[in-house]
Protein backbone atom coordinates (compact mmCIF):
# COMPACT_ATOMS: atom_id res chain seq x y z
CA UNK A 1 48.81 35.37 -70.22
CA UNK A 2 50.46 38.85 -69.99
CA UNK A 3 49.71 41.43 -72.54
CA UNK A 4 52.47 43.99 -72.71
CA UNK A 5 51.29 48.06 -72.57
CA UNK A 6 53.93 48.78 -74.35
CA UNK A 7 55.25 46.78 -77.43
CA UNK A 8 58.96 47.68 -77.45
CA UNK A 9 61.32 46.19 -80.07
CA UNK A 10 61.87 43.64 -77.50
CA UNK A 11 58.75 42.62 -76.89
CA UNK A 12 57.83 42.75 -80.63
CA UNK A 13 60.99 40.42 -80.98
CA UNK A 14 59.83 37.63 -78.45
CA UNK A 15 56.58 37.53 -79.45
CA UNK A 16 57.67 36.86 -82.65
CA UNK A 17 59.85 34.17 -81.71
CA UNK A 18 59.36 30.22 -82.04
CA UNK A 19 57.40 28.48 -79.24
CA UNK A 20 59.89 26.82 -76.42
CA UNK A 21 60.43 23.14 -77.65
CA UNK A 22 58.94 20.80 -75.98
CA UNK A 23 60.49 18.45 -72.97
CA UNK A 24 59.12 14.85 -72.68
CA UNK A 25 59.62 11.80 -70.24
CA UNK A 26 60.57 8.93 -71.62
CA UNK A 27 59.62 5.68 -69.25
CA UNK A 28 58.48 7.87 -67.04
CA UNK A 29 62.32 8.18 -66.29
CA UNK A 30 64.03 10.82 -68.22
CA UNK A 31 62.87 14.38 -69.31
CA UNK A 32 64.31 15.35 -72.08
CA UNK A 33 64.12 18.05 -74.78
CA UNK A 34 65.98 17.91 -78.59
CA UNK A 35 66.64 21.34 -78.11
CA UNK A 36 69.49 20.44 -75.17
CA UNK A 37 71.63 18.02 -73.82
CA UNK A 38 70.53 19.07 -69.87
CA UNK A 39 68.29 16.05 -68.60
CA UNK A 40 66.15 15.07 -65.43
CA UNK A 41 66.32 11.74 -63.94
CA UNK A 42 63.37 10.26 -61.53
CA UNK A 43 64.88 9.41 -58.44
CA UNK A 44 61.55 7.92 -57.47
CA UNK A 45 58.36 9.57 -55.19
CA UNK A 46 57.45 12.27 -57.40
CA UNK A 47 61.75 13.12 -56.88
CA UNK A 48 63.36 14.01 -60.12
CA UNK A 49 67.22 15.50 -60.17
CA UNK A 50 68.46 17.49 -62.88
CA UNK A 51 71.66 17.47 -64.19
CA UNK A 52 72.77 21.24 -63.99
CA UNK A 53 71.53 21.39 -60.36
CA UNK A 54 73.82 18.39 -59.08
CA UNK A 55 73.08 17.70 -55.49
CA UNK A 56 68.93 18.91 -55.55
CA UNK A 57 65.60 17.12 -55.71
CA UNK A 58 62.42 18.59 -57.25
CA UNK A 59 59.11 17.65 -58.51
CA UNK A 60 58.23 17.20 -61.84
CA UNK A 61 56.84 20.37 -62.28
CA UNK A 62 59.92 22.09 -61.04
CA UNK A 63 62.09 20.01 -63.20
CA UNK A 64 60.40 21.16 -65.97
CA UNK A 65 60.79 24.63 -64.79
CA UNK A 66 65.01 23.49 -65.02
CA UNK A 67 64.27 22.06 -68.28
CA UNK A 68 63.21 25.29 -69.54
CA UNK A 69 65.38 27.34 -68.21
CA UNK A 70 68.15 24.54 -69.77
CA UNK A 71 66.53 24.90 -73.26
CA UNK A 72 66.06 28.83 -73.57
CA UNK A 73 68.59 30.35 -70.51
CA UNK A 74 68.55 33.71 -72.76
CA UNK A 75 64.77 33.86 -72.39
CA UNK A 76 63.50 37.04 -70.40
CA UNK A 77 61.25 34.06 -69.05
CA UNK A 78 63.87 32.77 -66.91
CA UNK A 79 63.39 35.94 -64.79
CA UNK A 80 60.31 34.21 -63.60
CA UNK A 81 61.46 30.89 -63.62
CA UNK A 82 64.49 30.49 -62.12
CA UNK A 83 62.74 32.03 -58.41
CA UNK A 84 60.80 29.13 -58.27
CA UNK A 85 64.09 27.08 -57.99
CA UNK A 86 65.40 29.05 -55.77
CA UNK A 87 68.00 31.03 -58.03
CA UNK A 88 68.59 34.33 -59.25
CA UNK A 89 68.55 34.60 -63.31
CA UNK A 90 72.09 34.66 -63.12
CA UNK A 91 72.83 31.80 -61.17
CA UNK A 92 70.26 30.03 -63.38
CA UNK A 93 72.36 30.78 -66.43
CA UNK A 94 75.66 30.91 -65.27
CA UNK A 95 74.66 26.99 -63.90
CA UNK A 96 73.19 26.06 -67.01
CA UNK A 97 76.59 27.33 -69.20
CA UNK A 98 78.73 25.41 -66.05
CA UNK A 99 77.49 22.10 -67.12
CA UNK A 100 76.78 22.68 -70.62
């Protein structure tokens, strides 16, 4: 956990905000989330492919990463998260609103 130095408006604001909703796997086939219609399907050997990212394989742990991006795109968070898919922010986003 980060604290910030300085506690801008900003940072007041998203620490003040609710906690990211939660993403489950149903079967141990689907990740889901009630806060989006995005998905993940397993594809089998630790594979899972997410719907906004047609065409690529991940683990679960990076699928999650999707999933959250998918559930809170306007999140400063996706400045982290979206590297570790191998996007920019704004590709994350822009794919995210694409499919939406």
């Amino acid at each position: 956990m980060s604290i910030p130095q300085i506690w801008t408006r900003d940072v007041w604001a998203r620490a003040a905000a609710p906690a990211l909703p939660s993403v489950e796997v149903i079967d141990g086939r689907w990740m889901v989330s009630a806060a989006t219609e995005h998905h993940a399907d397993y594809a089998g050997q630790d594979t899972w492919t997410v719907d906004w990212l047609p065409g690529r394989q991940f683990n679960e742990k990076l699928a999650r990463t999707a999933m959250w991006i998918a559930i809170a795109p306007s999140w400063p968070e996706v400045e982290r998260w979206a590297p570790a898919l191998g996007l920019t922010p704004t590709e994350a986003r822009s794919y995210v609103a694409e499919v939406a």
